[in-house]
PDB file of N, CA and C in Angstrom:
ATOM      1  N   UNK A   1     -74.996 251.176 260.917  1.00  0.00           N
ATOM      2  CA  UNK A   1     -75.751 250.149 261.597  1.00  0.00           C
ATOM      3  C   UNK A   1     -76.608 249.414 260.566  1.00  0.00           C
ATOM      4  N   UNK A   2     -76.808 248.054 260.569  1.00  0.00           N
ATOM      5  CA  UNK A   2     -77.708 247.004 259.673  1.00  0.00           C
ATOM      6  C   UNK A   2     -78.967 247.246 260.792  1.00  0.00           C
ATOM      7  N   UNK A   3     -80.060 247.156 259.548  1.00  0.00           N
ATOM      8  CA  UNK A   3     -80.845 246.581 260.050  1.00  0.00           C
ATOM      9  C   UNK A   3     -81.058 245.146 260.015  1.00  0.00           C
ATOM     10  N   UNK A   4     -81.938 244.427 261.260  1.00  0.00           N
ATOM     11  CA  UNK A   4     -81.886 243.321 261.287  1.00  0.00           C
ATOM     12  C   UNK A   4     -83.568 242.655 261.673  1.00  0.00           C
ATOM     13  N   UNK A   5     -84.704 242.030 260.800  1.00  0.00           N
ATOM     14  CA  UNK A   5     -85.975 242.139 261.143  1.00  0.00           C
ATOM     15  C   UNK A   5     -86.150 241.269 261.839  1.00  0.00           C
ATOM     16  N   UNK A   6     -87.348 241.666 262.281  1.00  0.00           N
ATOM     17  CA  UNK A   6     -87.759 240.739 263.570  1.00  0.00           C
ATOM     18  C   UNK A   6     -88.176 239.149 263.197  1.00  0.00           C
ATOM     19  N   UNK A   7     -87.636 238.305 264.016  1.00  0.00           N
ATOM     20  CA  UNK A   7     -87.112 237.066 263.951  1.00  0.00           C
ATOM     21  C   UNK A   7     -88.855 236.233 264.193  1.00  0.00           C
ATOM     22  N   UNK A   8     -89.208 236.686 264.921  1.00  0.00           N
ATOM     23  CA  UNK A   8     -91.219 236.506 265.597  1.00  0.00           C
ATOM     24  C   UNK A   8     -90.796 235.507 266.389  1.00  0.00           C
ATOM     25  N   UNK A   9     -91.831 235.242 266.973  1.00  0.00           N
ATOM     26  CA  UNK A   9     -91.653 233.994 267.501  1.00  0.00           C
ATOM     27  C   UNK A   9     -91.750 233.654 269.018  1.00  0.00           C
ATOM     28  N   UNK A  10     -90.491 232.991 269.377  1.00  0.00           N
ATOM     29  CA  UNK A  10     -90.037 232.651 270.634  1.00  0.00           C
ATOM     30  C   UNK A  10     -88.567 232.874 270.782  1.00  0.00           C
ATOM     31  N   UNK A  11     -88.504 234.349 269.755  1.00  0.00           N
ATOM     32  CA  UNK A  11     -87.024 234.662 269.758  1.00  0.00           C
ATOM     33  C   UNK A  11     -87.285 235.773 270.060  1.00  0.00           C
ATOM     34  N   UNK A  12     -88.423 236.664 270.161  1.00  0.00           N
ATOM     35  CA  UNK A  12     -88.915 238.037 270.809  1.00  0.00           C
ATOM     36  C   UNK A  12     -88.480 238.498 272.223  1.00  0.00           C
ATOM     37  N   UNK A  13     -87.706 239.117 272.830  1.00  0.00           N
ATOM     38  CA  UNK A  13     -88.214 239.750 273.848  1.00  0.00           C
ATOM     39  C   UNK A  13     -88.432 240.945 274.062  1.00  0.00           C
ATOM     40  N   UNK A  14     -89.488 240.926 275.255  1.00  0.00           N
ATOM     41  CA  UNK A  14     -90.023 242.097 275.982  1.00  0.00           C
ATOM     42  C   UNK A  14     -89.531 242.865 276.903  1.00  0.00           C
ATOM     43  N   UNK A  15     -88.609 242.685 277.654  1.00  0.00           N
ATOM     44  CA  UNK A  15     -87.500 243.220 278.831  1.00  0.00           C
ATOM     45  C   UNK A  15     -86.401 243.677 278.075  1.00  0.00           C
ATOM     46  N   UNK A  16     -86.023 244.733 278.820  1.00  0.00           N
ATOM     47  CA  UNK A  16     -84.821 245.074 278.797  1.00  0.00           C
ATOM     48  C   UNK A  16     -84.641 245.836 277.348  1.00  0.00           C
ATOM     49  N   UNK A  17     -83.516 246.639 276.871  1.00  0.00           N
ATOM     50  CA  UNK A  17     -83.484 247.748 276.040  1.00  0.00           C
ATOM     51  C   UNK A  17     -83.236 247.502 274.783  1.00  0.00           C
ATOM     52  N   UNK A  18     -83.138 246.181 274.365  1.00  0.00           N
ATOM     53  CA  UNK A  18     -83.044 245.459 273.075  1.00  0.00           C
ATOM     54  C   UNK A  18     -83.726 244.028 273.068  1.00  0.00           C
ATOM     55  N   UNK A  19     -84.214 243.830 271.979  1.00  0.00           N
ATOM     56  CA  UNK A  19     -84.700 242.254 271.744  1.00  0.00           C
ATOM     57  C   UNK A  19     -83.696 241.139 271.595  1.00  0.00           C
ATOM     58  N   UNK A  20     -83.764 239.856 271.986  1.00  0.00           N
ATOM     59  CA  UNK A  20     -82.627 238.996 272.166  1.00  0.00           C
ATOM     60  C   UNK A  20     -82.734 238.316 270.881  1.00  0.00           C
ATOM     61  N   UNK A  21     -83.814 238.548 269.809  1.00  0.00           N
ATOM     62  CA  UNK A  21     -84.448 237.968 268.896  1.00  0.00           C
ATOM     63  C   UNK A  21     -83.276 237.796 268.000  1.00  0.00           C
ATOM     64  N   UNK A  22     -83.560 239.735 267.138  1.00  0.00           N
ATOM     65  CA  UNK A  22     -83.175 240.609 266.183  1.00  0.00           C
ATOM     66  C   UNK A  22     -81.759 241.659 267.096  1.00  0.00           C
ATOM     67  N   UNK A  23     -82.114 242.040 268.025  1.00  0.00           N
ATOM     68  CA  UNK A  23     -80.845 242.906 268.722  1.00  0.00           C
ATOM     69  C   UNK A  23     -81.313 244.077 268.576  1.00  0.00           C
ATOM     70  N   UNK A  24     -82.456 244.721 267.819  1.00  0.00           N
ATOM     71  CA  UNK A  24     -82.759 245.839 268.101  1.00  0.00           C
ATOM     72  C   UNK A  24     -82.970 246.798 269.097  1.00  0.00           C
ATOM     73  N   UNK A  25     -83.072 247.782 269.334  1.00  0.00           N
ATOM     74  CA  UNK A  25     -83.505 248.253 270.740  1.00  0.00           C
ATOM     75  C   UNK A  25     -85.237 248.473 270.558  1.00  0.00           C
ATOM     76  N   UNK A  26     -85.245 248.804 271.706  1.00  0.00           N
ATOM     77  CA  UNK A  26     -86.756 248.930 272.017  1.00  0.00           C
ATOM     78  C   UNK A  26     -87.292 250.047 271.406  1.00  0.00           C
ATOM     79  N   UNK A  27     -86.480 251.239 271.494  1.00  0.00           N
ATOM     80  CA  UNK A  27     -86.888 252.152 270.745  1.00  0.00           C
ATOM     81  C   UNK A  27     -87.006 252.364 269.257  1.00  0.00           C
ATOM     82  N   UNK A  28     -86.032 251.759 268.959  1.00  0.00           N
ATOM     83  CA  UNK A  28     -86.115 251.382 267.524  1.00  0.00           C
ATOM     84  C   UNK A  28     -87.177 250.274 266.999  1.00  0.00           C
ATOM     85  N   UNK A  29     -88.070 249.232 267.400  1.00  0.00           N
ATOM     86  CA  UNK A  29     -89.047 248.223 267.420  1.00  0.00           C
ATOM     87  C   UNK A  29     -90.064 249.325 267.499  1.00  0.00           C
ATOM     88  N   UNK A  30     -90.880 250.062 268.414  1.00  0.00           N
ATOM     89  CA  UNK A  30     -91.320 250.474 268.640  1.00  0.00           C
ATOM     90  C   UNK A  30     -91.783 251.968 267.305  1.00  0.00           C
ATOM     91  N   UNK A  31     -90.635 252.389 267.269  1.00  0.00           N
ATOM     92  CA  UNK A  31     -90.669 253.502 266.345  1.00  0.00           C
ATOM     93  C   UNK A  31     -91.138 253.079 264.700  1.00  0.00           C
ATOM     94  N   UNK A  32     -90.531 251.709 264.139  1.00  0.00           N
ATOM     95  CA  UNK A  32     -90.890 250.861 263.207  1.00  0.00           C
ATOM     96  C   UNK A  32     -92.541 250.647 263.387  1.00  0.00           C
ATOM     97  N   UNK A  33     -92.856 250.433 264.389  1.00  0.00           N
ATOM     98  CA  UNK A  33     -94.218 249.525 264.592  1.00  0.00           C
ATOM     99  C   UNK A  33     -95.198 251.288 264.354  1.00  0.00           C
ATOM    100  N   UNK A  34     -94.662 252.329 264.676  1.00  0.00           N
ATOM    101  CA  UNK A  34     -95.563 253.424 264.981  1.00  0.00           C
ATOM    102  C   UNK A  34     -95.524 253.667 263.243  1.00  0.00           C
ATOM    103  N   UNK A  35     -94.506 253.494 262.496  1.00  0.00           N
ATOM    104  CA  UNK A  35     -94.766 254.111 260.906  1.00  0.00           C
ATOM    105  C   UNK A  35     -95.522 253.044 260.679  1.00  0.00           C
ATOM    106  N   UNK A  36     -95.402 251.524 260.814  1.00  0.00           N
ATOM    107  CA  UNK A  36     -96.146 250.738 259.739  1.00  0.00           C
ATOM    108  C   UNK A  36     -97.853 251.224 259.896  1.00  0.00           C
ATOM    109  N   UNK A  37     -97.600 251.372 261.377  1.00  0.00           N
ATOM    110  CA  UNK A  37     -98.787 251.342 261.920  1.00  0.00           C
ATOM    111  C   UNK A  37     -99.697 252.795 260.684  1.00  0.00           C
ATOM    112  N   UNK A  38     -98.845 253.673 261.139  1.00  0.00           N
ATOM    113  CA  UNK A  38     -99.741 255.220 260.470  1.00  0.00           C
ATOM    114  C   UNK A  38     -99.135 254.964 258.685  1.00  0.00           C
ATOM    115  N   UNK A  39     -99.054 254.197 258.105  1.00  0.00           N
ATOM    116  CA  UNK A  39     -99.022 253.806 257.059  1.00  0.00           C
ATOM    117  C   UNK A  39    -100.314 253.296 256.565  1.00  0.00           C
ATOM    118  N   UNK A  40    -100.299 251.753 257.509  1.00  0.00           N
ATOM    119  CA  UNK A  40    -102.217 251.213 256.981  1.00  0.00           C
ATOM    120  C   UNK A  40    -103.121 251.942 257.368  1.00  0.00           C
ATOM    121  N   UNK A  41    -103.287 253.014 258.952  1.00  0.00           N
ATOM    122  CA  UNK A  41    -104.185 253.882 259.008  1.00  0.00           C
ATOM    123  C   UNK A  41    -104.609 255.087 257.627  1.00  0.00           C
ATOM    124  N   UNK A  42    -103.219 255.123 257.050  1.00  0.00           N
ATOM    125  CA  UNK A  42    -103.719 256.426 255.772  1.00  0.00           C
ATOM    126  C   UNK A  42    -103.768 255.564 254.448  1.00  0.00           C
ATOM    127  N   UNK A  43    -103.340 254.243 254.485  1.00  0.00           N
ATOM    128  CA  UNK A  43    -104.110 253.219 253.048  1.00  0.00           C
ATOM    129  C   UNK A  43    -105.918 252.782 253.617  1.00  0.00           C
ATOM    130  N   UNK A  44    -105.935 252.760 254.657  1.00  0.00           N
ATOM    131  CA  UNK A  44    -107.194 252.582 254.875  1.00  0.00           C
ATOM    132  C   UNK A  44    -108.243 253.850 255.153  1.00  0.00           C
ATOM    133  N   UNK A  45    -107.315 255.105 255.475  1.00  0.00           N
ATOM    134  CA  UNK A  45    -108.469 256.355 255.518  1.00  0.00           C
ATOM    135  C   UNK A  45    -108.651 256.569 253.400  1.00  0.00           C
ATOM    136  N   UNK A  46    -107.362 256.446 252.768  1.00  0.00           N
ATOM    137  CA  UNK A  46    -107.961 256.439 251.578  1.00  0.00           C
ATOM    138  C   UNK A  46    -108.852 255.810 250.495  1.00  0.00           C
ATOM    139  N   UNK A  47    -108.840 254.628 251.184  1.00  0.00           N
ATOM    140  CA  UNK A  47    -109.581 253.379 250.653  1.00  0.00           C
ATOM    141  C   UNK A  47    -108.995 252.596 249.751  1.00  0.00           C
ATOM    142  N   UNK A  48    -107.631 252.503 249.711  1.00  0.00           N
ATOM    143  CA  UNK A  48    -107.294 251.720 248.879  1.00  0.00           C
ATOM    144  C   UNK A  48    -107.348 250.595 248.654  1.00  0.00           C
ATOM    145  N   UNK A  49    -107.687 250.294 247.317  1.00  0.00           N
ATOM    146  CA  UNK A  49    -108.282 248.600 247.508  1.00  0.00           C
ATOM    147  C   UNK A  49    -106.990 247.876 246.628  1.00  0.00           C
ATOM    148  N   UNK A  50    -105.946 248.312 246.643  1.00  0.00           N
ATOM    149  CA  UNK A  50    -104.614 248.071 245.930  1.00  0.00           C
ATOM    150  C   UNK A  50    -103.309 248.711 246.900  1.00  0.00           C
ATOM    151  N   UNK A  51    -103.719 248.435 248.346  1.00  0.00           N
ATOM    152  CA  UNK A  51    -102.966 248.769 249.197  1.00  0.00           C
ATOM    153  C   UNK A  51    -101.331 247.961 249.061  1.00  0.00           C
ATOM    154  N   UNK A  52    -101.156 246.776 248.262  1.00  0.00           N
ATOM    155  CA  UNK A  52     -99.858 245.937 248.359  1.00  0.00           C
ATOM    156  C   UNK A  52     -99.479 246.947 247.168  1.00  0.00           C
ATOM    157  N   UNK A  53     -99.925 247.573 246.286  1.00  0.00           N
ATOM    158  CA  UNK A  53     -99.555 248.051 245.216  1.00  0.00           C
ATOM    159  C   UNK A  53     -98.942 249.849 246.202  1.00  0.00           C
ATOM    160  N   UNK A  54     -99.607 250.517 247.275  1.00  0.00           N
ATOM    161  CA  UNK A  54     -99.562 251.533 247.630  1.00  0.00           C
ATOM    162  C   UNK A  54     -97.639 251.116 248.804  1.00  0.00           C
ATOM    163  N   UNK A  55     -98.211 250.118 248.752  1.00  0.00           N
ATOM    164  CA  UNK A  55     -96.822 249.960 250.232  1.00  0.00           C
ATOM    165  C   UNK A  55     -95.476 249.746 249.019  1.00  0.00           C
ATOM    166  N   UNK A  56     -95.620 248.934 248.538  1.00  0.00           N
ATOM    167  CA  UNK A  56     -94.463 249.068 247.194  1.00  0.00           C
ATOM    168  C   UNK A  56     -93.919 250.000 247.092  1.00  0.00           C
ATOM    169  N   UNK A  57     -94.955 250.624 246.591  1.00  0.00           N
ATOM    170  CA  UNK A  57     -94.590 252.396 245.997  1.00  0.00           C
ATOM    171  C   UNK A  57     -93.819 252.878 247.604  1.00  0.00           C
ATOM    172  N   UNK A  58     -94.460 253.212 248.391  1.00  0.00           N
ATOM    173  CA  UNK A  58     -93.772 253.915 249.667  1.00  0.00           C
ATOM    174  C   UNK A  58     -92.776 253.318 249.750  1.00  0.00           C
ATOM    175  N   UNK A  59     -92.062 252.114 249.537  1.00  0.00           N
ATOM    176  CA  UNK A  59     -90.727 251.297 249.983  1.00  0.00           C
ATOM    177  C   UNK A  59     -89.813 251.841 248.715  1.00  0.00           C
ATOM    178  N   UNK A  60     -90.357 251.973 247.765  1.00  0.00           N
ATOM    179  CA  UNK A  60     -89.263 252.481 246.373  1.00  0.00           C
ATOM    180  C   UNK A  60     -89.211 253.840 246.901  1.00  0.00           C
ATOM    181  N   UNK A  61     -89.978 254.523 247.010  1.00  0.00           N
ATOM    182  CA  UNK A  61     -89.585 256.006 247.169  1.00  0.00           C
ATOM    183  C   UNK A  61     -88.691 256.517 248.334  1.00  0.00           C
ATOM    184  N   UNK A  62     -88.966 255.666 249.711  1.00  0.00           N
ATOM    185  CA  UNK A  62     -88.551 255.875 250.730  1.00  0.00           C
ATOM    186  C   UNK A  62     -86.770 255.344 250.638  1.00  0.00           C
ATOM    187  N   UNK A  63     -87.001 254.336 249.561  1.00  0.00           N
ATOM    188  CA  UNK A  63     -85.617 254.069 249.523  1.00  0.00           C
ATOM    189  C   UNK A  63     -84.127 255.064 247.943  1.00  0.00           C
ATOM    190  N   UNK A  64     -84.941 255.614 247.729  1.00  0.00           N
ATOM    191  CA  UNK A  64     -84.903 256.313 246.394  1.00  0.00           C
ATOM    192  C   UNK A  64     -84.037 257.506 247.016  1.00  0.00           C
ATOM    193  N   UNK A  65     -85.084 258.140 248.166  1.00  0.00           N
ATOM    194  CA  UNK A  65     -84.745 259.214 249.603  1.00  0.00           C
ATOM    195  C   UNK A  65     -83.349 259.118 250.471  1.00  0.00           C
ATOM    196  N   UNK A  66     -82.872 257.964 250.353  1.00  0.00           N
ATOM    197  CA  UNK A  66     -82.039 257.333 251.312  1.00  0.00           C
ATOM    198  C   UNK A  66     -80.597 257.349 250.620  1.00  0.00           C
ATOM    199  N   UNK A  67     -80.751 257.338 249.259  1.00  0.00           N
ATOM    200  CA  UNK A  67     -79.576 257.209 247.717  1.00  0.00           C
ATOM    201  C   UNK A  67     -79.380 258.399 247.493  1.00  0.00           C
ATOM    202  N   UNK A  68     -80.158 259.250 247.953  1.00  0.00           N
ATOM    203  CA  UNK A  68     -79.532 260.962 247.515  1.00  0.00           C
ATOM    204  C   UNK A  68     -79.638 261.556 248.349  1.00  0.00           C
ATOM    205  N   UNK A  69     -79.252 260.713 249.983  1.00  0.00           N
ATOM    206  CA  UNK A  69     -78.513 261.444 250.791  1.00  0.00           C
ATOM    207  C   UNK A  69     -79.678 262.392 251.893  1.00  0.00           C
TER     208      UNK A  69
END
């Protein structure tokens, strides 16, 4: 399966078990929104004041994770 990001807008919807936007399902939107979410909660419980520098890093590693399976 591709992922496919959210389009914003007036291509969003709220009904029904996928967005008409992107095609995602709801559960999958939702589950995305809960990591970004507890991502800035623990750049902001640490104080990072180089948080674009901290999300980088989590996107290389997370994808690093994904290459060896």
């Amino acid at each position: 399966m591709r992922f496919n990001p959210c389009k914003g807008g007036n291509a969003c919807s709220r009904e029904g078990s996928h967005c008409d936007g992107c095609g995602r399902s709801m559960e999958e939107i939702e589950g995305a929104k809960r990591l970004v979410g507890d991502l800035v909660r623990f750049a902001k419980a640490m104080g990072y004041e180089n948080s674009d520098e901290f999300f980088r890093y989590v996107a290389i590693k997370a994808a690093g994770k994904m290459t060896q399976g």
